[in-house]
N, C-alpha and C. Protein backbone atom coordinates (compact mmCIF):
# COMPACT_ATOMS: atom_id res chain seq x y z
N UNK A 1 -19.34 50.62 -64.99
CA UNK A 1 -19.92 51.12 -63.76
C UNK A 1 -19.00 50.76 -62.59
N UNK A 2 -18.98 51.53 -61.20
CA UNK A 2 -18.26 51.39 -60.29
C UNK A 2 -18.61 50.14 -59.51
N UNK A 3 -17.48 49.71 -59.00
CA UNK A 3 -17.81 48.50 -57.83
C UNK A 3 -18.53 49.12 -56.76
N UNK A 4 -19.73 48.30 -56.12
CA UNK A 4 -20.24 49.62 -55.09
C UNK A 4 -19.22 48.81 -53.79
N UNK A 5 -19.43 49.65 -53.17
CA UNK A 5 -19.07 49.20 -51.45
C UNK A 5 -20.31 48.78 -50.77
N UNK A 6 -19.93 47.63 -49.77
CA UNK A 6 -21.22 47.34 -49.05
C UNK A 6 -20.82 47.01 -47.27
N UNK A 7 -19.65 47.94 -47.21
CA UNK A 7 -19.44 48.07 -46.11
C UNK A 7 -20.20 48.64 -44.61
N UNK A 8 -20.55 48.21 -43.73
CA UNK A 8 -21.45 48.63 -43.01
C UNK A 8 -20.75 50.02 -41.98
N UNK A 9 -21.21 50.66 -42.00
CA UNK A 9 -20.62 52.33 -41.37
C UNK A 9 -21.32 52.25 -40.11
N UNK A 10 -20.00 52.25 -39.10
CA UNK A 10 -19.88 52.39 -37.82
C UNK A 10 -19.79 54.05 -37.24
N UNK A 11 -20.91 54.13 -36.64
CA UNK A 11 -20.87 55.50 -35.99
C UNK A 11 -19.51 55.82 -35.65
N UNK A 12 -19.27 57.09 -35.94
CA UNK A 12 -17.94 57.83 -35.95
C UNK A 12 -16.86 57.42 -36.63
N UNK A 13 -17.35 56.31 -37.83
CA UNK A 13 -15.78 56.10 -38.51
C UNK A 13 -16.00 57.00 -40.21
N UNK A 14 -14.97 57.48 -40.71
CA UNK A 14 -14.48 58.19 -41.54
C UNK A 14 -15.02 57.67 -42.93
N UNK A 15 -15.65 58.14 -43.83
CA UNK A 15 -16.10 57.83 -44.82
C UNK A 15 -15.01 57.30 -46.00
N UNK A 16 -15.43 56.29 -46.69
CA UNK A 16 -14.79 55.77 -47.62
C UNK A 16 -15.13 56.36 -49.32
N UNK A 17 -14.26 56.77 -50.14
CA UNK A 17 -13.76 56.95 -51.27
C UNK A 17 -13.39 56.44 -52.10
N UNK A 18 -14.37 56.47 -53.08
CA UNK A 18 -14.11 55.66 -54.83
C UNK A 18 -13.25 56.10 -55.44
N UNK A 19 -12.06 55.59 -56.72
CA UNK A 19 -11.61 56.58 -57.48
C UNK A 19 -11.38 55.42 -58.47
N UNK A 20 -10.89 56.04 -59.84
CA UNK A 20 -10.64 54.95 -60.99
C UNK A 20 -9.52 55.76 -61.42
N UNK A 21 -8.31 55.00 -61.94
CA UNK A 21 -7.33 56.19 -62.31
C UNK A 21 -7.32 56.19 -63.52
N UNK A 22 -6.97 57.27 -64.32
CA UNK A 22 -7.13 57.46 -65.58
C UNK A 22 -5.98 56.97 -66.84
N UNK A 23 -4.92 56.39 -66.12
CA UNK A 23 -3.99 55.69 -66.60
C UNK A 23 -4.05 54.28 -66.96
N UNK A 24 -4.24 53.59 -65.73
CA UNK A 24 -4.36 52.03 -66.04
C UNK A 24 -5.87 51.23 -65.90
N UNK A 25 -6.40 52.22 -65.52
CA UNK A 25 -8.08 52.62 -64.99
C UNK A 25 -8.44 51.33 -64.11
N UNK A 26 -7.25 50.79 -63.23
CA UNK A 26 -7.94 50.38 -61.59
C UNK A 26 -8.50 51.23 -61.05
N UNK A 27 -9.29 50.66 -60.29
CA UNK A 27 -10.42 51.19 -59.13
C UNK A 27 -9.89 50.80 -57.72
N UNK A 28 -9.96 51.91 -57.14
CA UNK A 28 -9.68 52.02 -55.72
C UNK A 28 -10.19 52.40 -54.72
N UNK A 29 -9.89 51.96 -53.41
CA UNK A 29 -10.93 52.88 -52.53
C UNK A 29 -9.91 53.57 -51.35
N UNK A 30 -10.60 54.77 -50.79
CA UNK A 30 -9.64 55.53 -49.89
C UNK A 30 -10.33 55.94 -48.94
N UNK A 31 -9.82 55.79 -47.51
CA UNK A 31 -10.65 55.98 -46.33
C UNK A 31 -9.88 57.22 -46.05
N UNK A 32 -10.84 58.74 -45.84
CA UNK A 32 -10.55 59.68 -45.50
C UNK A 32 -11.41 60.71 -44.91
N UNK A 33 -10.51 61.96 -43.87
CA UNK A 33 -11.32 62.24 -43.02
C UNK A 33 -12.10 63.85 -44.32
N UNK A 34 -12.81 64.20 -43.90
CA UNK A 34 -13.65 65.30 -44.67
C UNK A 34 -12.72 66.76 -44.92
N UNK A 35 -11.82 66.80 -43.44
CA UNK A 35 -10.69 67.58 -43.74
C UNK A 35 -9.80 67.03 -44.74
N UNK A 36 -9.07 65.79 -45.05
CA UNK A 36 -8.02 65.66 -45.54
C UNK A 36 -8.43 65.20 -46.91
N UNK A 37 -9.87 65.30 -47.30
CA UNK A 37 -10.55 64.63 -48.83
C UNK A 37 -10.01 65.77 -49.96
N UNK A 38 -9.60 65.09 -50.67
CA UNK A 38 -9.38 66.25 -52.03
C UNK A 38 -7.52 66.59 -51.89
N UNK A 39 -7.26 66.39 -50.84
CA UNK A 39 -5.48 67.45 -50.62
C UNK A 39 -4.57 66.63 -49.72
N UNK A 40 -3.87 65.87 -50.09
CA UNK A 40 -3.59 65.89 -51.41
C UNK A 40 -4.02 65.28 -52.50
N UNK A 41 -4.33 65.49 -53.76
CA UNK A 41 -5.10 64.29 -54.36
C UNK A 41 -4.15 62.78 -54.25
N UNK A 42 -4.94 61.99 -54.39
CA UNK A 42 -4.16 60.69 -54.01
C UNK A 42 -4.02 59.84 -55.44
N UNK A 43 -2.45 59.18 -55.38
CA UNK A 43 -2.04 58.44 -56.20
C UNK A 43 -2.64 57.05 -56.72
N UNK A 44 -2.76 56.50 -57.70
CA UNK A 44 -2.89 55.11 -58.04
C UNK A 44 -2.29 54.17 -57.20
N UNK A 45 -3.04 53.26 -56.48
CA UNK A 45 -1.61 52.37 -56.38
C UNK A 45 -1.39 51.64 -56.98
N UNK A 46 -1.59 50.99 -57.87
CA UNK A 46 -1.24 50.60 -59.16
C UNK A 46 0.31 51.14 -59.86
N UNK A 47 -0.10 52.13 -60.40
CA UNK A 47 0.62 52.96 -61.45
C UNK A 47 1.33 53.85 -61.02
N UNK A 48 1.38 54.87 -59.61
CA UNK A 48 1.16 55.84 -59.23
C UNK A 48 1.03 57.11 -59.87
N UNK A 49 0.24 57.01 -60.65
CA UNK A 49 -0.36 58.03 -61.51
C UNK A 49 -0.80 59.12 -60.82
N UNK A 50 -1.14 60.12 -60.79
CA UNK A 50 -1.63 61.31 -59.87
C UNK A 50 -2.84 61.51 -60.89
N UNK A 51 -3.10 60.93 -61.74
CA UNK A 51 -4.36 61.54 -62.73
C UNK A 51 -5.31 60.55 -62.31
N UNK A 52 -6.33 60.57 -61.11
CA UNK A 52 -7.43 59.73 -61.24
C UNK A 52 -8.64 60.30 -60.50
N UNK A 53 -9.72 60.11 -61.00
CA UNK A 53 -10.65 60.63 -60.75
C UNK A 53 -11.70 59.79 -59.44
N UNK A 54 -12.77 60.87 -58.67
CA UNK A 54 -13.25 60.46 -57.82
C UNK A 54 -14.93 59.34 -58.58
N UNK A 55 -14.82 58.27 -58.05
CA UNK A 55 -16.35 58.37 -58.66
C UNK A 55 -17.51 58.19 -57.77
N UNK A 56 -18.49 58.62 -58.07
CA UNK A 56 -20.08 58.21 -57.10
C UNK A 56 -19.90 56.87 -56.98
N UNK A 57 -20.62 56.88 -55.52
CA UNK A 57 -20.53 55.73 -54.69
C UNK A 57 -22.18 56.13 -53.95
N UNK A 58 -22.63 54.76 -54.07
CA UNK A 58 -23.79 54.34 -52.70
C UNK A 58 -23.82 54.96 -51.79
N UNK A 59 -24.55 55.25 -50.94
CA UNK A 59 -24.62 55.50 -49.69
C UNK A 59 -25.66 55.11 -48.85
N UNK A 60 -25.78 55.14 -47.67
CA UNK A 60 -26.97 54.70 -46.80
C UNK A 60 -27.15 55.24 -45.68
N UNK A 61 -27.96 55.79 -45.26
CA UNK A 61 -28.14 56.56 -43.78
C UNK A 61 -28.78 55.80 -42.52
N UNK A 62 -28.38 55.61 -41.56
CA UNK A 62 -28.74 54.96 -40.37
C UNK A 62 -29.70 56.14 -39.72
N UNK A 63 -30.82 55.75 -38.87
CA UNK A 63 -31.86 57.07 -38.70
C UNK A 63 -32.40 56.33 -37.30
N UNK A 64 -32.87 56.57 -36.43
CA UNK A 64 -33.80 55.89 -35.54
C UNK A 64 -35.15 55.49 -35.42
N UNK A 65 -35.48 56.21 -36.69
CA UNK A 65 -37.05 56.15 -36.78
C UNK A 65 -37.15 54.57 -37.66
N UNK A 66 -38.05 53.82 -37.56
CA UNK A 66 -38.20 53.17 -38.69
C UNK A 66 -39.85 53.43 -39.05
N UNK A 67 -39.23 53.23 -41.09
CA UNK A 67 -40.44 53.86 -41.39
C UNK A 67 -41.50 52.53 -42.11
C-alpha cells in the first residue's frame, strides 16, 4: 500500500503527486500544477526510469461549514 501524505494544503498551493516506479519500485512524490500533471511523464529519481506509475493518494477538503 502507498505511503499516504499528511501534508496540510495551503489555499492556493499546487497539489501533490504519488508515483511508485516500476523498475526499482521507490515511491515518490511530485508537486505539480494541473496544467503540467501527466506531460511530461516524470522520471524515477532513483533509477531514472520513465516507467512509473501514478498511485491514489488521500485527500481532504477544507469547507467553511462545520458539520
Amino acid at each position: 500500500m502507498a505511503r499516504r501524505s499528511t501534508q496540510m494544503v495551503e489555499e492556493g498551493a499546487m497539489p501533490v503527486y504519488e508515483y511508485q516506479c516500476l523498475e526499482c519500485r521507490a515511491h515518490f512524490e511530485r508537486v505539480e500544477s494541473i496544467g503540467e500533471h501527466g506531460k511530461p511523464a516524470p522520471r524515477c529519481p532513483k533509477c531514472k526510469s520513465a516507467r512509473v506509475e501514478q498511485l491514489l493518494a488521500q485527500f481532504f477538503a477544507l469547507t467553511g461549514k462545520k458539520s
